[in-house]
Protein backbone atom coordinates (compact mmCIF):
# COMPACT_ATOMS: atom_id res chain seq x y z
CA UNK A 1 -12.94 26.06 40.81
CA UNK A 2 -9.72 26.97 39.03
CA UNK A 3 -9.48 25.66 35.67
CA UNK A 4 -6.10 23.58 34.54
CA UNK A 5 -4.34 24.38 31.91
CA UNK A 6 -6.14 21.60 29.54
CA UNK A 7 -9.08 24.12 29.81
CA UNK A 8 -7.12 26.87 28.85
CA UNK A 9 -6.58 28.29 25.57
CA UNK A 10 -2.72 28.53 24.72
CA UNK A 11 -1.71 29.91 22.08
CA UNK A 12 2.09 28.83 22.20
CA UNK A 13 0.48 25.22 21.52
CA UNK A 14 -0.68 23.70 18.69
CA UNK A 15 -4.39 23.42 18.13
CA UNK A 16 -4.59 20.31 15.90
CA UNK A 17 -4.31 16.78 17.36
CA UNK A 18 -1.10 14.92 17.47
CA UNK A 19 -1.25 11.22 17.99
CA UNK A 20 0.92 8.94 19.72
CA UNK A 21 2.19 5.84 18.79
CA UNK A 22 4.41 3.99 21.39
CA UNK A 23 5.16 6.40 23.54
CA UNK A 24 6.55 8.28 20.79
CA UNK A 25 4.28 10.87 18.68
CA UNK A 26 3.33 9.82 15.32
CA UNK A 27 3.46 12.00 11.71
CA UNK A 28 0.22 14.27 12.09
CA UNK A 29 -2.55 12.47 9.51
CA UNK A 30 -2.89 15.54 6.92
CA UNK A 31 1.32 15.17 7.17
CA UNK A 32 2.32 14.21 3.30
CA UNK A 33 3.83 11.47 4.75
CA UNK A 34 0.83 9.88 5.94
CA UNK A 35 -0.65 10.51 1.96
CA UNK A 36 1.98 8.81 0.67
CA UNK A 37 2.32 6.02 2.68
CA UNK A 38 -1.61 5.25 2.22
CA UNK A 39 -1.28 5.91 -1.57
CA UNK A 40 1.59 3.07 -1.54
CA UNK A 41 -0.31 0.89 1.43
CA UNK A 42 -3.55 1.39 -1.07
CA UNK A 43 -1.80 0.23 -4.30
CA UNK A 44 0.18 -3.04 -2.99
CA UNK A 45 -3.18 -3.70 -0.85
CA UNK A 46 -5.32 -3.62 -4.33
CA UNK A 47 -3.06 -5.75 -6.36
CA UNK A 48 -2.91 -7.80 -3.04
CA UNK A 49 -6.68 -8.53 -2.94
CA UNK A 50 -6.26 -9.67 -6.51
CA UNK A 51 -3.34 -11.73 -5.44
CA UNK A 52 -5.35 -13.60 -3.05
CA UNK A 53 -8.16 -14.75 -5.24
CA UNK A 54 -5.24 -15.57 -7.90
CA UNK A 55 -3.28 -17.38 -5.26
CA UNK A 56 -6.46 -19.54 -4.04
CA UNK A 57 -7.19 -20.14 -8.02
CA UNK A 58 -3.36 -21.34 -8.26
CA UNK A 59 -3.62 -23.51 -5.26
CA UNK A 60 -7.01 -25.56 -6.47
CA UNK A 61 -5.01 -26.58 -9.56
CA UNK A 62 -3.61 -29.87 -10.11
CA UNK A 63 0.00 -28.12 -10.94
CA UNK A 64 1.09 -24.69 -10.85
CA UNK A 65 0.54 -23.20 -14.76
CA UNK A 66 3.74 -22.88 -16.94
CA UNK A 67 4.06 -19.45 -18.59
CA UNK A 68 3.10 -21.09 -21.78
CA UNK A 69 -0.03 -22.02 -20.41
CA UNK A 70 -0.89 -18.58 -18.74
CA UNK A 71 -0.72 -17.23 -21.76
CA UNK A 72 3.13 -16.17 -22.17
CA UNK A 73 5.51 -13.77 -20.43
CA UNK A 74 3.55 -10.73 -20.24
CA UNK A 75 0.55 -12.73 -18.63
CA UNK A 76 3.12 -14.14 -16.14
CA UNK A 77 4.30 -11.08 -15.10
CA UNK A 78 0.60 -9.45 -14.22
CA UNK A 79 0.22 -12.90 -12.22
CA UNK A 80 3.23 -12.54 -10.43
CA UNK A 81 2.51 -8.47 -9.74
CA UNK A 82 -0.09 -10.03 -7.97
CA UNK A 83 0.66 -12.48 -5.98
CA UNK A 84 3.79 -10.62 -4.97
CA UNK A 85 2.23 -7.47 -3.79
CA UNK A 86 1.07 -9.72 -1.18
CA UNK A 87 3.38 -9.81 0.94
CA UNK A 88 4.67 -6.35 -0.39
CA UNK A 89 1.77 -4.53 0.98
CA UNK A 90 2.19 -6.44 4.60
CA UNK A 91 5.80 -5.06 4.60
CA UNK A 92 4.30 -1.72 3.69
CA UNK A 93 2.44 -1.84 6.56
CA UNK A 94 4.42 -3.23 9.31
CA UNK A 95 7.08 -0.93 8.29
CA UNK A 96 5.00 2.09 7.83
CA UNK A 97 6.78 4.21 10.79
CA UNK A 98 10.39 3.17 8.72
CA UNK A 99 8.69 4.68 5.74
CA UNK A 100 7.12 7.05 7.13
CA UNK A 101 10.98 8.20 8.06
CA UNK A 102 11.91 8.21 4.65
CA UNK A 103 12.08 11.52 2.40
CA UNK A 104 8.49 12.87 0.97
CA UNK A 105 9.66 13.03 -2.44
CA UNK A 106 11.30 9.13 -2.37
CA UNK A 107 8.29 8.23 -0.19
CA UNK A 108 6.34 9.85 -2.89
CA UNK A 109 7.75 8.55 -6.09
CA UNK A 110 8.26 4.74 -4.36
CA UNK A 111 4.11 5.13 -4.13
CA UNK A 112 3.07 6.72 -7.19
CA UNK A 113 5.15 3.83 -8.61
CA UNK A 114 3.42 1.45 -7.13
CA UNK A 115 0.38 2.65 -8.00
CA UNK A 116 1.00 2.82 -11.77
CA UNK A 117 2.46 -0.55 -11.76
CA UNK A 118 -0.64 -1.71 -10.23
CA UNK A 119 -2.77 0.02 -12.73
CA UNK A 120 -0.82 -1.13 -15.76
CA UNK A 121 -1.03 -4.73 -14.08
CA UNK A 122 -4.87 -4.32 -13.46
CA UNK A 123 -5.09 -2.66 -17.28
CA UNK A 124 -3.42 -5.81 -18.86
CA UNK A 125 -5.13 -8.20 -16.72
CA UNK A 126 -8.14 -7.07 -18.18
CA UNK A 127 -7.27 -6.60 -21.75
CA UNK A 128 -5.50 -9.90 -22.10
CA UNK A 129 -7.46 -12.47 -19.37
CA UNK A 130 -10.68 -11.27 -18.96
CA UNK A 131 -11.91 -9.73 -22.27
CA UNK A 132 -10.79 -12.49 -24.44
């Protein structure tokens, strides 16, 4: 039986595994693009959960709060973080091939700034709602 060249080592060929997406093949998944976008997917996705359970709070409420009532500006702000990374982190994903496209470093920054947003949102959340 003669062996194909599947079978065959080649050594012109690259040995990892590239996937394809569409037809078309996708970033590699140790590519820093594919870091980056999950580090910005991750953040937007984790002020997103919080989002949720603040949106379905909201929403049970006989109004929406004024920003007097949620405690002032600052307060407001963490709230909004959160209920706007909502649809932030489904843009982040259905666009993910456009970002993907995008510089590493922008890619890069756009995600670690996310991420410390989130953080500092999650850090005053906690500081001014939930330890009171």
């Amino acid at each position: 039986m003669r062996e194909t060249a599947l079978h065959q080592p080649d050594s012109k060929r690259s040995s990892k595994l590239h996937l394809v997406e569409n037809g078309n093949a996708a970033a590699p998944l140790d590519s820093p693009q594919v870091a980056n976008w999950v580090l910005l997917f991750g953040a937007l996705s984790l002020a997103a959960g919080h989002g949720l359970f603040l949106t379905f709070a909201l929403t049970q409420l006989q109004r929406i709060p004024s920003v007097a009532e949620l405690g002032g500006v600052p307060n407001a702000l963490v709230v909004g973080w959160f209920v706007l990374s909502i649809p932030a982190s489904i843009l982040s994903f259905l666009g993910r091939r456009r970002l993907m496209g995008w510089p590493a470093p922008r890619l890069r920054r756009f995600a670690l700034l996310a991420l410390v947003l989130t953080l500092a949102v999650f850090v005053l959340y906690v500081r001014k709602m939930v330890i009171v």
